[in-house]
C-alpha atoms as a PDB file:
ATOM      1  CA  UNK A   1      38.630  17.013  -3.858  1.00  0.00           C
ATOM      2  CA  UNK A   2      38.938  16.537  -0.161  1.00  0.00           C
ATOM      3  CA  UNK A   3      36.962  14.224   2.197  1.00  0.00           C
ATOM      4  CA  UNK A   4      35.029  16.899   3.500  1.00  0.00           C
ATOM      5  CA  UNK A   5      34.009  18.407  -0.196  1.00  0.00           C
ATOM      6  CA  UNK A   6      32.814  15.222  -1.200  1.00  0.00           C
ATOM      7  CA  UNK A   7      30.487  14.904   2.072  1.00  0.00           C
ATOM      8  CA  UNK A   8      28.631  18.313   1.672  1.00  0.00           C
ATOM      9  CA  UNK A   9      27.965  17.260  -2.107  1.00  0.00           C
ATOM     10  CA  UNK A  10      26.783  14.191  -1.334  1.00  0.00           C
ATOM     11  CA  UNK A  11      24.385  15.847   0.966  1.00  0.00           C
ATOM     12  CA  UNK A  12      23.499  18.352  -1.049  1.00  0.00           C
ATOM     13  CA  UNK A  13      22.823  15.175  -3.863  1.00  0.00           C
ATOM     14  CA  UNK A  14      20.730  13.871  -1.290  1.00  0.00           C
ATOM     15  CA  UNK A  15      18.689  16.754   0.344  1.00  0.00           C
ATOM     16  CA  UNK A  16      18.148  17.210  -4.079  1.00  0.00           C
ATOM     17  CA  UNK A  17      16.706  13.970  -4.529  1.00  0.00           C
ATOM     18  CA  UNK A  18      14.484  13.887  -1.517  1.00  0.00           C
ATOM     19  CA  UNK A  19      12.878  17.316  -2.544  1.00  0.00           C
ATOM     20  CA  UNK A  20      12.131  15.670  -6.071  1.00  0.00           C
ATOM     21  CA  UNK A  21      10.662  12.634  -4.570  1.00  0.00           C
ATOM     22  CA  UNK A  22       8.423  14.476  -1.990  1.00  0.00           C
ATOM     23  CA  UNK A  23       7.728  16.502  -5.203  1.00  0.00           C
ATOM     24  CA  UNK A  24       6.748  13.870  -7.475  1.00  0.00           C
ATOM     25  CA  UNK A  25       4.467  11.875  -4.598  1.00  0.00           C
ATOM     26  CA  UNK A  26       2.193  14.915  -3.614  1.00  0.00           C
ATOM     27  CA  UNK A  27       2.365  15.492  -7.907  1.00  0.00           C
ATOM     28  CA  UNK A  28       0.937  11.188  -7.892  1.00  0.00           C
ATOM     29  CA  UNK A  29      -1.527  12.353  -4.825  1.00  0.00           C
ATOM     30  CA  UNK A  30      -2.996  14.797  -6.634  1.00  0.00           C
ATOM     31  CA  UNK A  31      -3.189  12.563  -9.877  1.00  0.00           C
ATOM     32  CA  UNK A  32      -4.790   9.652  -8.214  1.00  0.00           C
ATOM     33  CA  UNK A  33      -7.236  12.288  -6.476  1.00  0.00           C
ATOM     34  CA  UNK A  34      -8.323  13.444  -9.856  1.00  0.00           C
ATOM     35  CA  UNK A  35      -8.866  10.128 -11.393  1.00  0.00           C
ATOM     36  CA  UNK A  36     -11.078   9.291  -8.293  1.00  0.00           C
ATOM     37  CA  UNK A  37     -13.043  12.169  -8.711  1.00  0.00           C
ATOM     38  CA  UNK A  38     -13.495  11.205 -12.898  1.00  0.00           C
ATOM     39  CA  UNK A  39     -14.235   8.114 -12.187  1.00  0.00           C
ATOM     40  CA  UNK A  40     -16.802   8.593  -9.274  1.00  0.00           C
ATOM     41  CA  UNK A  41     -18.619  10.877 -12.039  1.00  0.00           C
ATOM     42  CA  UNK A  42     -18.502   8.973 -14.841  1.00  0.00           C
ATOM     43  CA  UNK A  43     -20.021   6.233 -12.417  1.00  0.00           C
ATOM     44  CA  UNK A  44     -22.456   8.266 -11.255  1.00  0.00           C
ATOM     45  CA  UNK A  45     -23.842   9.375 -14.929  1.00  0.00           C
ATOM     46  CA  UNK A  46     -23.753   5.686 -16.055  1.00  0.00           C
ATOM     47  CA  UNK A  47     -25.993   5.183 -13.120  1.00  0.00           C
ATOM     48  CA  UNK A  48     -23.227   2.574 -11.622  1.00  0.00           C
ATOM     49  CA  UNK A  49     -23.374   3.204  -7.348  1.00  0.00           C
ATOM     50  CA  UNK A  50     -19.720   4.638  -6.373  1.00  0.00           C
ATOM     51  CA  UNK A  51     -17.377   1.763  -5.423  1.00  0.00           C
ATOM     52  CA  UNK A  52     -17.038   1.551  -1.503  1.00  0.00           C
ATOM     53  CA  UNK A  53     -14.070   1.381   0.647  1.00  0.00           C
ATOM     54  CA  UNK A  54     -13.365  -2.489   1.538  1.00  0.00           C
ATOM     55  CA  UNK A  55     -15.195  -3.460   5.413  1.00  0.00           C
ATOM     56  CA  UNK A  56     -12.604  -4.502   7.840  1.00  0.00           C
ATOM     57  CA  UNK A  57      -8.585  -3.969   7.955  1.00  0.00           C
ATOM     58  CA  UNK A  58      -8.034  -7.598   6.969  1.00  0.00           C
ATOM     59  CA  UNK A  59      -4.539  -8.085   4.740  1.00  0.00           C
ATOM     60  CA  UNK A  60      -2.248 -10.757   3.816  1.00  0.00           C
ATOM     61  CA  UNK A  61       0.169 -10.528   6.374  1.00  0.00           C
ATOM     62  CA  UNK A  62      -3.082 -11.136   9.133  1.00  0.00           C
ATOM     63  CA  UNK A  63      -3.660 -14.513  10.373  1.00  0.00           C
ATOM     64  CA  UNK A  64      -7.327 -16.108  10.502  1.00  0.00           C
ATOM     65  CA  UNK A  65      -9.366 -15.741  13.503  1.00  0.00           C
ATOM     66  CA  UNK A  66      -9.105 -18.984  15.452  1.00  0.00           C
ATOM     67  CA  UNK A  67     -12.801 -19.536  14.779  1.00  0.00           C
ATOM     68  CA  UNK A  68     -11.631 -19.961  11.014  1.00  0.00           C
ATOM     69  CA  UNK A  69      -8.845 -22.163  11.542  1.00  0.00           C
ATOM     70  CA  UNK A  70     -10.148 -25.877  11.310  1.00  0.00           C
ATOM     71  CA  UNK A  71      -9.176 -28.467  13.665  1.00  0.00           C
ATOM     72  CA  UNK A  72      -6.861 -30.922  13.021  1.00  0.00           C
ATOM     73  CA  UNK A  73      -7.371 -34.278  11.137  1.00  0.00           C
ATOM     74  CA  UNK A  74      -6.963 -36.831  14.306  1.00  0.00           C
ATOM     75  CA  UNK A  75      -5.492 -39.544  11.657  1.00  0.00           C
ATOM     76  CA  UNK A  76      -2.876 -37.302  11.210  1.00  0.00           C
ATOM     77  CA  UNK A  77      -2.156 -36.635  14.539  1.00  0.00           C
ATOM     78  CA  UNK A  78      -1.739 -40.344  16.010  1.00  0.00           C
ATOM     79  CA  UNK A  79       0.955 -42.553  14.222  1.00  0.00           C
ATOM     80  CA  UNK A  80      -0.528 -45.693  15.943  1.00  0.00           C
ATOM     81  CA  UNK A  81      -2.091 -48.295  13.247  1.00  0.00           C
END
């Protein structure tokens, strides 16, 4: 098998496994969609309010506001006895 045969099925291996991929996430989308839905109504005839989206885009990777950050322990700061 030349160089050049081997390239196109590689792409065409590829191209496959993308389509099956893009398949099986809008398949999950549609999944997690329909367990939302379930779950809002079974919330909703337990008399439970509908869980809300969290306030604020605040992750892990985010550093604290300055205002949060406490100042520094002067002790630590000056090595003089």
């Amino acid at each position: 098998m030349s160089v050049a045969n081997k390239s196109v099925e590689l792409q065409l291996q590829v191209r496959h496994q993308t389509e099956e991929l893009q398949d099986f996430m809008r398949e999950l989308d549609g999944w997690e969609k329909d367990i939302k839905k379930k779950d809002d109504e079974l919330r909703r005839q337990s008399g439970q309010a509908p869980a809300l989206d969290p306030v604020g885009n605040r992750g892990v990777d985010s550093p604290a506001p300055p205002s949060m950050i406490p100042p520094p322990d002067p002790s630590l700061l000056d090595p003089t006895p």
